[in-house]
Each structure stands twice: as structure tokens, then as C-alpha cells.
Protein backbone atom coordinates (compact mmCIF):
# COMPACT_ATOMS: atom_id res chain seq x y z
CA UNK A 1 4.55 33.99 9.03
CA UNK A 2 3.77 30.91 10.94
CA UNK A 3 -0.05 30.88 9.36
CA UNK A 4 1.33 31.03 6.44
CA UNK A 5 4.02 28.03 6.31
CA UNK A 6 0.97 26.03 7.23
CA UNK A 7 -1.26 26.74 4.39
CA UNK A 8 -1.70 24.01 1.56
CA UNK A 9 -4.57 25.87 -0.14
CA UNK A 10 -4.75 29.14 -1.56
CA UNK A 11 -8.67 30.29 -2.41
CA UNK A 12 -9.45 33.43 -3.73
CA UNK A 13 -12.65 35.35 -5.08
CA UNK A 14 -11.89 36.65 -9.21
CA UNK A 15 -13.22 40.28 -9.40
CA UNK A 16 -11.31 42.86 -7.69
CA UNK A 17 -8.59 40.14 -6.93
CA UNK A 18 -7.53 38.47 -9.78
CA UNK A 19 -8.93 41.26 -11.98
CA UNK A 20 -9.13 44.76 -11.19
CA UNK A 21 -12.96 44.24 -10.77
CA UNK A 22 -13.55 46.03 -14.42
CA UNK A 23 -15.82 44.07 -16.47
CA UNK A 24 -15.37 44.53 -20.18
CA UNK A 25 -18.34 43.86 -22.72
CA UNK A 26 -17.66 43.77 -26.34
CA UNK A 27 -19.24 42.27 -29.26
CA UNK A 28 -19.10 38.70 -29.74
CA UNK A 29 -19.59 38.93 -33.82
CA UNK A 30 -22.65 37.13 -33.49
CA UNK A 31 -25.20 40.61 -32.42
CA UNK A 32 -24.55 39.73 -28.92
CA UNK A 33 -22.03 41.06 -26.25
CA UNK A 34 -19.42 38.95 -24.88
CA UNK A 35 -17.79 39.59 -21.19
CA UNK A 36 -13.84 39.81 -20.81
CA UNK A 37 -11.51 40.18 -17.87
CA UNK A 38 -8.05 41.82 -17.31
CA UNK A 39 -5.77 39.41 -15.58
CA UNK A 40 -1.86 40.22 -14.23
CA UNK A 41 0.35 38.05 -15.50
CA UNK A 42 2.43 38.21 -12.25
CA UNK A 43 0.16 36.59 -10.59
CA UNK A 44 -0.15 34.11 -13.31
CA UNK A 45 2.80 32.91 -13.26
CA UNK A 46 2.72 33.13 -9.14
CA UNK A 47 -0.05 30.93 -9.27
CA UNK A 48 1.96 28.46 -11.59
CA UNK A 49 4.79 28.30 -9.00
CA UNK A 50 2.57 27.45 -6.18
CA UNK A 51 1.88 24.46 -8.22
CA UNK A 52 5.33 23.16 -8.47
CA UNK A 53 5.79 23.25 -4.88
CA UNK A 54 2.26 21.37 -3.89
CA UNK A 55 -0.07 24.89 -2.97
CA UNK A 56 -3.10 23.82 -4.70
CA UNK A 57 -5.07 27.04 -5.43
CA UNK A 58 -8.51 27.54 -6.57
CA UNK A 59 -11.85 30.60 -6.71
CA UNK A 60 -14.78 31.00 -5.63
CA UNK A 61 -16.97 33.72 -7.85
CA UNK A 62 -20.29 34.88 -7.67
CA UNK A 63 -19.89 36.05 -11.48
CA UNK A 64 -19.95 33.08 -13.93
CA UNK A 65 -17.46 33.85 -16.87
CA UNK A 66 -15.28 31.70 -19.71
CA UNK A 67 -12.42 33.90 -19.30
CA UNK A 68 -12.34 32.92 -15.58
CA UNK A 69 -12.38 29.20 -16.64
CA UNK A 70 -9.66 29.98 -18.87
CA UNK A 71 -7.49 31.98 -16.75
CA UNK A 72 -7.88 29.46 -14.20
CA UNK A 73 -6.51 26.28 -16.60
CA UNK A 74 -3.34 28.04 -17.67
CA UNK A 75 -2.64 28.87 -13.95
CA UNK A 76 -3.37 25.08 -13.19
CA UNK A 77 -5.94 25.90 -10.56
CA UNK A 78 -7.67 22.55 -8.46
CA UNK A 79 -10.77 24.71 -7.48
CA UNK A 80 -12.78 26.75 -9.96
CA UNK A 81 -16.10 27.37 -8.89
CA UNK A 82 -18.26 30.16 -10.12
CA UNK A 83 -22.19 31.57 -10.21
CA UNK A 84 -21.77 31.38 -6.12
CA UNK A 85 -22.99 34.01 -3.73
CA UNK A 86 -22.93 32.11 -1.20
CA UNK A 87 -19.45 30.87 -0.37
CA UNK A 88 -19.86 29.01 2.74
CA UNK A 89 -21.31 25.66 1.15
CA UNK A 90 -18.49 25.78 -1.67
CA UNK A 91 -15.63 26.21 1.24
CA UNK A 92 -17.16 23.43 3.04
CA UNK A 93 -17.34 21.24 -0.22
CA UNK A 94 -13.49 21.99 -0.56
CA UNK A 95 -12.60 21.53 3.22
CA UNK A 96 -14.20 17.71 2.63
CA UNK A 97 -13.16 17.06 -0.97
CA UNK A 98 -9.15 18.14 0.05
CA UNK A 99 -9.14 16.91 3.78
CA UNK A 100 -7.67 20.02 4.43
CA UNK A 101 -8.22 21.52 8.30
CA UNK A 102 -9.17 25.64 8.08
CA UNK A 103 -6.00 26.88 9.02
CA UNK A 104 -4.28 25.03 6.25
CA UNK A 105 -6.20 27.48 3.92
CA UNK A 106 -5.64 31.05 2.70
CA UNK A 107 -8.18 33.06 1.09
CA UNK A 108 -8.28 36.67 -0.24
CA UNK A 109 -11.07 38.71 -0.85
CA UNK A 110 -12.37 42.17 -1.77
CA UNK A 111 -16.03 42.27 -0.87
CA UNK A 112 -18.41 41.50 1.51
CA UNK A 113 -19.34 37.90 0.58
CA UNK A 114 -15.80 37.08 0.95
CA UNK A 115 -15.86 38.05 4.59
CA UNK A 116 -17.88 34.81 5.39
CA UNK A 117 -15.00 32.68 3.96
CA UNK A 118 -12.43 34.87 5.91
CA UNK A 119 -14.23 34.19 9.00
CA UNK A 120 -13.53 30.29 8.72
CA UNK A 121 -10.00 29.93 7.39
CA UNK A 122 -6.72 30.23 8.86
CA UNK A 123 -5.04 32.77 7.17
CA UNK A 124 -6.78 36.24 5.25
CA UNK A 125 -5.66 38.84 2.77
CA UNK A 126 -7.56 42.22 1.50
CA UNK A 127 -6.66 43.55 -1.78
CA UNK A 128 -5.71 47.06 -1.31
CA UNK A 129 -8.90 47.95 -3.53
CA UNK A 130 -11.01 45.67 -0.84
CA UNK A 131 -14.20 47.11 0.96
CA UNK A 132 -13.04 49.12 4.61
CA UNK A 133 -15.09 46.05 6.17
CA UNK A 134 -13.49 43.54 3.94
CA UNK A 135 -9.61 45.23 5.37
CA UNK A 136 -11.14 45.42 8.88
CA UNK A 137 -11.65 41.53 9.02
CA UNK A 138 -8.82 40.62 6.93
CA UNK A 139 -5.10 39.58 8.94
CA UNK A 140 -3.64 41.55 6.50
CA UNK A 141 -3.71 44.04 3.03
CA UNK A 142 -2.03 44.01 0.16
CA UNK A 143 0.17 47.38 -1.13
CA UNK A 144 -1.21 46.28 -4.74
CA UNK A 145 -5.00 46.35 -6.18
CA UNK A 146 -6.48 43.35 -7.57
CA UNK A 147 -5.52 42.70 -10.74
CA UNK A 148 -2.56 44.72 -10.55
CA UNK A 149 -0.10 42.09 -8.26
CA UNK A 150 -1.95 41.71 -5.04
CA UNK A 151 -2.47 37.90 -5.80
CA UNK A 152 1.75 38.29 -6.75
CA UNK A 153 2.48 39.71 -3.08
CA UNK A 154 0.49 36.88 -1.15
CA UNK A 155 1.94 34.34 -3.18
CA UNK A 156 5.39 35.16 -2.19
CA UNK A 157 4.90 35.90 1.24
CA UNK A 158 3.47 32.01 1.43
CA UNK A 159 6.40 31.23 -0.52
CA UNK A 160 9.14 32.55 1.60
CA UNK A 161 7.27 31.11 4.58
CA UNK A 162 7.43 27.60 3.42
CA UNK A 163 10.98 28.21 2.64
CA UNK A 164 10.58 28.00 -1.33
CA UNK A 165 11.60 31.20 -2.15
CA UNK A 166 15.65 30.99 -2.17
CA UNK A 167 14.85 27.96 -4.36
CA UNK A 168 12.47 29.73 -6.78
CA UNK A 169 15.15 32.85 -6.72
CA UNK A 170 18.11 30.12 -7.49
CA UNK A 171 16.17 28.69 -10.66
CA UNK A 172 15.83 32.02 -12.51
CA UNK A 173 19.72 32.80 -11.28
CA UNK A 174 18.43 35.67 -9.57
CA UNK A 175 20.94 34.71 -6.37
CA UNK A 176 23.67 32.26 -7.52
């Protein structure tokens, strides 16, 4: 828990974290195919709190998709980068752009190019779908798949470290 009451930045990678890794391909009306993504709205609106208390949050894909840019404007993501295999250059962009020192910085992953990130950051999450070598490096795993919450579980973990989460329980009247 004390990693995660310092972190300021939550980074993730998009398939098989925020999405369940599925990619969809339907037609696009003009005789073409157009990509779509599946994403929980738990974590959505996760995401959105982490705003209101000053977690800035952004990805890092190697996939470039609209639905990703999308996804990642209604969540009110800082960082949306996409098209990039190779992470390390984009997590040293962010690490100069924010001023932010590595253990300030979350990141979860799935796959093997995440590994790199998870290797330089102070605080790591698997997805429970992740790759054995992904879970091996990772501090810890979610109980959820991407797509399906795992983004929802880290979210509040970080949240009852900083000690938001009686707050965010007293706004919806869920404790009184």
C-alpha cells in the first residue's frame, strides 16, 4: 500500500487491459472493415474518479485505433499514445513531460512489451488474463480479466491508499 499512496500517474497498455484483448471488425458501410473495442464501464467511470482527485492516467498501445481515442476522452485521460511497440521512449517522454519520478507511476500490462515499462516504474499490475511472464514480473494480479474490471480493482486499491475512498463511498451515500 505504501507504493501505491505515492503514485500520481496511472499508465496502462489498451488490449487485454482495458479491453478483453478481442478485436472486433465489422463493416464500415463504405466496402471496408472498421475495428471496434469492448470497454467496461467500471473502469470508465474508475478512471473518471481518478481525475477528480489529481491521478492523471494515460496508455500506451502498440495497436492504433479511434475507439481507443474515444474511450480515452470520455475517461479524461492526459496520455494517449498509440502505434508504439516500443514503450520505453514513450515512458521516458511522459517521465519528462509530467516531472514525475518512476515510483510515482503505476502501470498495468498484459503482454510482453509491457514488461519493459514494468521494469522502470514504481508500482505494477497483471491482468488476470496477462502472459505467466507478464504475472511473474508484475508486484501484483488482478482477480478480474482485462476488460472485465481489472482496471476497476487497481483503481480502488490506489484509491483507498491515498485515502480517497471513504470520500468517494460518502458521495454516492454508500456509508453515511
Amino acid at each position: 500500500m505504501a507504493r501505491a499512496a505515492k503514485v500520481k500517474l496511472l499508465l496502462m497498455d489498451v488490449d487485454g487491459v482495458l479491453t478483453s484483448g478481442h478485436l472486433f471488425m465489422v463493416p464500415d458501410g463504405q466496402s471496408g472493415m472498421a475495428e471496434t473495442k469492448g470497454f467496461s464501464s467500471q473502469d470508465g467511470i474508475a478512471l473518471q474518479w481518478l481525475s477528480w482527485y489529481g491521478i492523471k492516467t494515460g496508455v500506451i498501445s502498440g495497436r492504433n485505433s479511434p475507439a481507443t481515442v474515444e474511450r480515452a476522452r470520455q475517461v479524461k485521460m492526459t496520455y494517449v499514445y498509440q502505434g508504439h511497440i516500443e514503450k520505453i521512449p514513450i515512458l521516458e517522454e511522459i517521465v519528462r513531460e509530467s516531472g514525475l519520478k518512476g515510483d510515482e507511476i503505476a502501470y498495468v500490462g498484459d503482454d510482453l512489451t509491457d514488461v519493459v515499462i514494468m521494469r522502470r516504474v514504481g508500482l505494477t499490475f497483471a491482468t488476470a488474463n496477462a502472459r505467466p511472464e507478464v504475472k511473474e514480473v508484475a508486484m501484483a494480479t488482478t482477480d478480474a480479466p482485462g476488460g472485465e474490471g481489472a482496471v476497476r480493482e487497481i483503481i480502488e486499491l490506489l484509491l483507498q491508499a491515498q485515502g480517497f475512498w471513504p470520500e468517494l463511498l460518502k458521495k454516492y451515500e454508500v456509508i453515511l
